[in-house]
Protein backbone atom coordinates (compact mmCIF):
# COMPACT_ATOMS: atom_id res chain seq x y z
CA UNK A 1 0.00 0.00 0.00
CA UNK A 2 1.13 3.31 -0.86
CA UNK A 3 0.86 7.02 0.22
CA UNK A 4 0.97 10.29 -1.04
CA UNK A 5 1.16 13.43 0.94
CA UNK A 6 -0.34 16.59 -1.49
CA UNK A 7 -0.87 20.17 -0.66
CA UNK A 8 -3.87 21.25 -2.58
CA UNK A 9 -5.67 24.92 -2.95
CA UNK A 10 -8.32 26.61 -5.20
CA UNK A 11 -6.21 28.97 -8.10
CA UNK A 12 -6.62 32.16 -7.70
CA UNK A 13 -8.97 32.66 -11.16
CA UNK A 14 -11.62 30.16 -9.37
CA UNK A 15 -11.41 32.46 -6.59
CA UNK A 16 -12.18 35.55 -7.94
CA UNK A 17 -15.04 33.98 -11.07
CA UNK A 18 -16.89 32.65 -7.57
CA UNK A 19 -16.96 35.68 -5.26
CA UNK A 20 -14.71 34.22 -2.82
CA UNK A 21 -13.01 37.81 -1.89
CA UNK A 22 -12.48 36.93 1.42
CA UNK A 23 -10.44 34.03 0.76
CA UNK A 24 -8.70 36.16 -1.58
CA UNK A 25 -7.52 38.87 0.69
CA UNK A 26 -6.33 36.08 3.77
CA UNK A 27 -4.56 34.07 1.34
CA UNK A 28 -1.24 34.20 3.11
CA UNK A 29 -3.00 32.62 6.02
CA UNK A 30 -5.73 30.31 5.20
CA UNK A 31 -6.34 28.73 8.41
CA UNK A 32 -7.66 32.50 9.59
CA UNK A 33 -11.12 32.51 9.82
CA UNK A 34 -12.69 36.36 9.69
CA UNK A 35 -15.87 37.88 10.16
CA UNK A 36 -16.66 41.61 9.78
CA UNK A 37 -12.83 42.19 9.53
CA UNK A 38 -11.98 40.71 12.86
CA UNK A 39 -10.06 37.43 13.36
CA UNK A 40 -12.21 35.00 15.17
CA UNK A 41 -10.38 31.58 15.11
CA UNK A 42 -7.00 29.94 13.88
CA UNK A 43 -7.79 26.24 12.57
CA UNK A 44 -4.96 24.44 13.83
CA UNK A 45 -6.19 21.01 12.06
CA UNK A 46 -9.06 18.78 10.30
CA UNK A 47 -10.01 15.85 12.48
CA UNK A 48 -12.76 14.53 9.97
CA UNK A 49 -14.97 14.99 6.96
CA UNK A 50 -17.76 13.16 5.53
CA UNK A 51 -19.23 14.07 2.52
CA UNK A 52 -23.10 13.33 3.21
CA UNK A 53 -25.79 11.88 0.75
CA UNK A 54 -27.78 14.98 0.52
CA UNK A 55 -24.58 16.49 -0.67
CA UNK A 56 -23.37 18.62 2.60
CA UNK A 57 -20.42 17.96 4.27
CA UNK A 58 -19.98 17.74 8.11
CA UNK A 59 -16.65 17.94 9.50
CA UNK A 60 -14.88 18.00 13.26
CA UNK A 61 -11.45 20.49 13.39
CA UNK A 62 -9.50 21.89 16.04
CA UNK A 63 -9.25 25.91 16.46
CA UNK A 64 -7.66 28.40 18.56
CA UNK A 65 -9.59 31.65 19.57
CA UNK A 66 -12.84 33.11 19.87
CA UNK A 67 -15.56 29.55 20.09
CA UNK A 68 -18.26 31.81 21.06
CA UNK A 69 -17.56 33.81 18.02
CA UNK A 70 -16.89 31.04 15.73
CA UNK A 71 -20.07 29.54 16.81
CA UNK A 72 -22.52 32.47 15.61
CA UNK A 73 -20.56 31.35 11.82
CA UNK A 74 -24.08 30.42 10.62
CA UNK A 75 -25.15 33.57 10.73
CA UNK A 76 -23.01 35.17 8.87
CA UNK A 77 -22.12 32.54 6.30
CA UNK A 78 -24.88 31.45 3.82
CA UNK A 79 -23.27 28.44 3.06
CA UNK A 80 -22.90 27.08 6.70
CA UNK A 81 -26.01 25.48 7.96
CA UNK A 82 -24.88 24.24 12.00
CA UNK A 83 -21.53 25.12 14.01
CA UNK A 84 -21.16 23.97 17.74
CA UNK A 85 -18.18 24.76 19.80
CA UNK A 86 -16.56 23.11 22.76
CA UNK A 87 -15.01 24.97 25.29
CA UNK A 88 -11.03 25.94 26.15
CA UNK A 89 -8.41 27.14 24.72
CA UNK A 90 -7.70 25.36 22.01
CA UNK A 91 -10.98 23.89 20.81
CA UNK A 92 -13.39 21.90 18.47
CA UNK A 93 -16.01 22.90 16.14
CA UNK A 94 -18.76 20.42 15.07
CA UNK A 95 -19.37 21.81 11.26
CA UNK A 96 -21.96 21.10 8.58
CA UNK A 97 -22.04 23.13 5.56
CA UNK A 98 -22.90 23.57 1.77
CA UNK A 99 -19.55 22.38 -0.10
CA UNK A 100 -18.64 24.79 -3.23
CA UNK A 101 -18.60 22.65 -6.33
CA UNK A 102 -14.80 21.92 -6.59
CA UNK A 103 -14.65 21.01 -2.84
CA UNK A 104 -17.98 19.08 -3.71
CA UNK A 105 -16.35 17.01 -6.52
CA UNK A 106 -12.78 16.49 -4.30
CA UNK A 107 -15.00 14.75 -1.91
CA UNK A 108 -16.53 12.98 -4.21
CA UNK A 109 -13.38 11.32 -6.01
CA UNK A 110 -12.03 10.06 -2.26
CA UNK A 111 -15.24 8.39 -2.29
CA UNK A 112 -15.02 6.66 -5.44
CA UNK A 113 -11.46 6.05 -5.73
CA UNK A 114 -10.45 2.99 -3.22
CA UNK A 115 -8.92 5.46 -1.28
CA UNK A 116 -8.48 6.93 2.54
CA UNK A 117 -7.28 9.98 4.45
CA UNK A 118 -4.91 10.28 6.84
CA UNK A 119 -5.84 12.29 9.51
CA UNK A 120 -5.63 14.74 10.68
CA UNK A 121 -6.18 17.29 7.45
CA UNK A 122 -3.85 20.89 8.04
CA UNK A 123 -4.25 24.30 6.23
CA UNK A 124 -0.79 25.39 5.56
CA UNK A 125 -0.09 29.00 3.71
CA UNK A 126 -0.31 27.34 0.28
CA UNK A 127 -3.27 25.59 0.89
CA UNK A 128 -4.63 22.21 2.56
CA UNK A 129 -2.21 19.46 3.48
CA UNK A 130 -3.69 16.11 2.94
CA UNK A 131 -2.19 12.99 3.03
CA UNK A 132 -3.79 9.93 1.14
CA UNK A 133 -3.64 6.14 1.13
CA UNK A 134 -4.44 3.41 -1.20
CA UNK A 135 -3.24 0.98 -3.68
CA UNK A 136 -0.71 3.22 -6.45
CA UNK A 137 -3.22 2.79 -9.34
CA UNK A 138 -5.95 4.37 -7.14
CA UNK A 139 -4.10 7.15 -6.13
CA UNK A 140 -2.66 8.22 -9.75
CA UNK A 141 -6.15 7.96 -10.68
CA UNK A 142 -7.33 10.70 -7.91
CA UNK A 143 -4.31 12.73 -8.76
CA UNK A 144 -5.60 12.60 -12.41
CA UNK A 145 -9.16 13.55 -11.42
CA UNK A 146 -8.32 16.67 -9.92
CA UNK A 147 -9.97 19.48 -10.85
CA UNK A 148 -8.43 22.33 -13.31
CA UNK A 149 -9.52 24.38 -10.54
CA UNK A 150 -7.34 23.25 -8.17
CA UNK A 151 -3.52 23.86 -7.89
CA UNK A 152 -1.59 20.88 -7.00
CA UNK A 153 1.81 20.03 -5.54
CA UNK A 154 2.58 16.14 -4.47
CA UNK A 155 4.85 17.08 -1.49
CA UNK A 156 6.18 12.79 -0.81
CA UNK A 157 4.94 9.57 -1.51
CA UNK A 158 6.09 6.32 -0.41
CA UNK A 159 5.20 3.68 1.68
CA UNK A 160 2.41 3.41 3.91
CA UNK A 161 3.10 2.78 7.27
CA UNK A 162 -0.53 2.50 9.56
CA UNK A 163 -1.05 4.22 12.81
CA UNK A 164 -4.07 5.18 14.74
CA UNK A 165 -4.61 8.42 14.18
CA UNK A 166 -7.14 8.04 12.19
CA UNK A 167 -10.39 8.27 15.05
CA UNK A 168 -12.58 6.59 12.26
CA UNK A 169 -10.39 4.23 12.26
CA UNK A 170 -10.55 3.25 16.14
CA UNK A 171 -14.43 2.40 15.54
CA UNK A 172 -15.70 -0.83 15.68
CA UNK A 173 -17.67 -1.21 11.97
CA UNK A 174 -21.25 -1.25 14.43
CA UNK A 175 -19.87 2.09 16.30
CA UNK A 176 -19.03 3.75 12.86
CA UNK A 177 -22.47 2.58 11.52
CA UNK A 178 -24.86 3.96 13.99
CA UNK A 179 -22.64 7.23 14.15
CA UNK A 180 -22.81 7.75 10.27
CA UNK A 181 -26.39 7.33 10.50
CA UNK A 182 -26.98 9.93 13.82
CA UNK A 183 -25.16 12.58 11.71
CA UNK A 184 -27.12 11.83 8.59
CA UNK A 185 -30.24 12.04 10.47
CA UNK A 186 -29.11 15.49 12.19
CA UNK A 187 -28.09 14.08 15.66
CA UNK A 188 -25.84 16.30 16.06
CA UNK A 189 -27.01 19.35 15.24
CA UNK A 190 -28.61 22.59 17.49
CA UNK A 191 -31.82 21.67 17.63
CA UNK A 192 -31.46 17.68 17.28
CA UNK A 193 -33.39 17.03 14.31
CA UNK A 194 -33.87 13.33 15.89
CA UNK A 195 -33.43 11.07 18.73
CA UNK A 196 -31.65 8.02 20.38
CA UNK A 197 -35.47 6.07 20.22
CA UNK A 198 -35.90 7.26 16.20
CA UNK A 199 -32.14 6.29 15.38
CA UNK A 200 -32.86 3.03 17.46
CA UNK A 201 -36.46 2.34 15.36
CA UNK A 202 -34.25 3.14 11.68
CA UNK A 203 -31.34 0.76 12.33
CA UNK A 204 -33.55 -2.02 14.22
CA UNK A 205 -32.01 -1.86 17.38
CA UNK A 206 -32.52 -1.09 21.27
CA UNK A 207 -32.66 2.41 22.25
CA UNK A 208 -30.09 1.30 25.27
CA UNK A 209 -27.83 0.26 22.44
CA UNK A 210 -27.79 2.86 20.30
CA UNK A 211 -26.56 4.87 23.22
CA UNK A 212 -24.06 2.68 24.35
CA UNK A 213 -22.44 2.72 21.04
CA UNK A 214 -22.74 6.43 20.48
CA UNK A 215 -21.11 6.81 23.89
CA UNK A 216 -18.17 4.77 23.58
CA UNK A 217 -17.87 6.13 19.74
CA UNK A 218 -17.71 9.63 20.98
CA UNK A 219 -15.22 9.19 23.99
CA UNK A 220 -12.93 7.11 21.54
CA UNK A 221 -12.99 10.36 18.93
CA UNK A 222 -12.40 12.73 22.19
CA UNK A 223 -9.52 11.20 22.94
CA UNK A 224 -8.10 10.28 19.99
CA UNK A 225 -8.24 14.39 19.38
CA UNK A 226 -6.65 15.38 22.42
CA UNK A 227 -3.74 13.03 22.79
């Protein structure tokens, strides 16, 4: 099994023919996130992504700054639909959000390609460090598929060597199930769009089992991100 570690960002002519003029003027820093010209948060790293089947992503990374700030992002971003915050000083943020189309179809390729990530993701100043895993002929097929929109620079490849970074990967296939389907169903969000009983009557289980899974799911991610 092989790797590749890429750094990947949109060009600049994507960025300007879509509007995004904020990205535009924080380029040199792209983990800043700004709103009304004030810095609110420095993302410090991507713990997960999952592109969902109604086509919006959700996604768990680590920031540094304002939380309370960070968590009012909804309101000032169209695009983001739920953002909740944990406390300290360096902290999480539980996203989900409408993916622009080149983000959309990056996504997309991962999940068609026999393909994983290795987490966690970082934004670096010329754009978002990723590093991928998968047989070769898989991966020079995703490099192929990558949008013209996209610049792309293949920073090492080599070897895979496996560790446990990965949180996903410290789920038991039951565990990942059941949380897959809680964020799918809106679990997670502020309100909770459904319940432990609902999740339990979708997946034919017991309500006490759905919970003890989603418990021992979430303390595995918890601590996988703060170690």
């Amino acid at each position: 099994m092989r790797y590749i570690t890429i750094v990947i960002a949109p060009t600049e002519e994507y960025l300007r023919s879509t509007g995004h003029q904020q990205m535009l003027e924080s380029a040199d820093d792209p983990s800043e996130i700004w709103i009304d010209d004030t810095l609110v948060a420095t993302q410090e790293a991507i713990h997960y992504v999952n592109l969902l089947d109604d086509g919006t992503v959700v996604g768990v990374a680590q920031f540094r700054g304002d939380a309370d700030r960070l968590a009012t992002i909804e309101n000032e971003v169209p695009e983001m639909i739920s953002c909740t915050v944990t406390g300290g000083e360096t902290w999480l943020a539980y996203m989900r959000y409408e993916p622009d189309e080149v983000e959309r179809t990056l996504y997309e390729l991962i999940d068609t390609e026999a393909i994983s990530i290795d987490w966690p993701v970082r934004e670096t100043a010329d754009g978002v460090q990723v590093t991928l895993f998968g047989e070769d002929a898989a991966l020079q097929q995703m490099i192929a598929s990558i949008p013209d929109e996209m610049n792309l620079r293949l920073e090492r490849a080599g070897e895979y060597q496996p560790h446990l970074n990965d949180p996903a990967e410290q789920l038991t296939d039951r565990q990942h199930e059941i949380v897959r389907a809680a964020i799918a169903a809106g679990y997670y969000e502020i309100p909770r769009q459904t319940t432990q009983r609902n999740l339990a009557t979708d997946l034919g289980l017991s309500q006490r089992t759905i919970g003890e899974h989603l418990r021992r799911a979430e303390a595995k991610i918890v601590q996988s991100v703060v170690e």
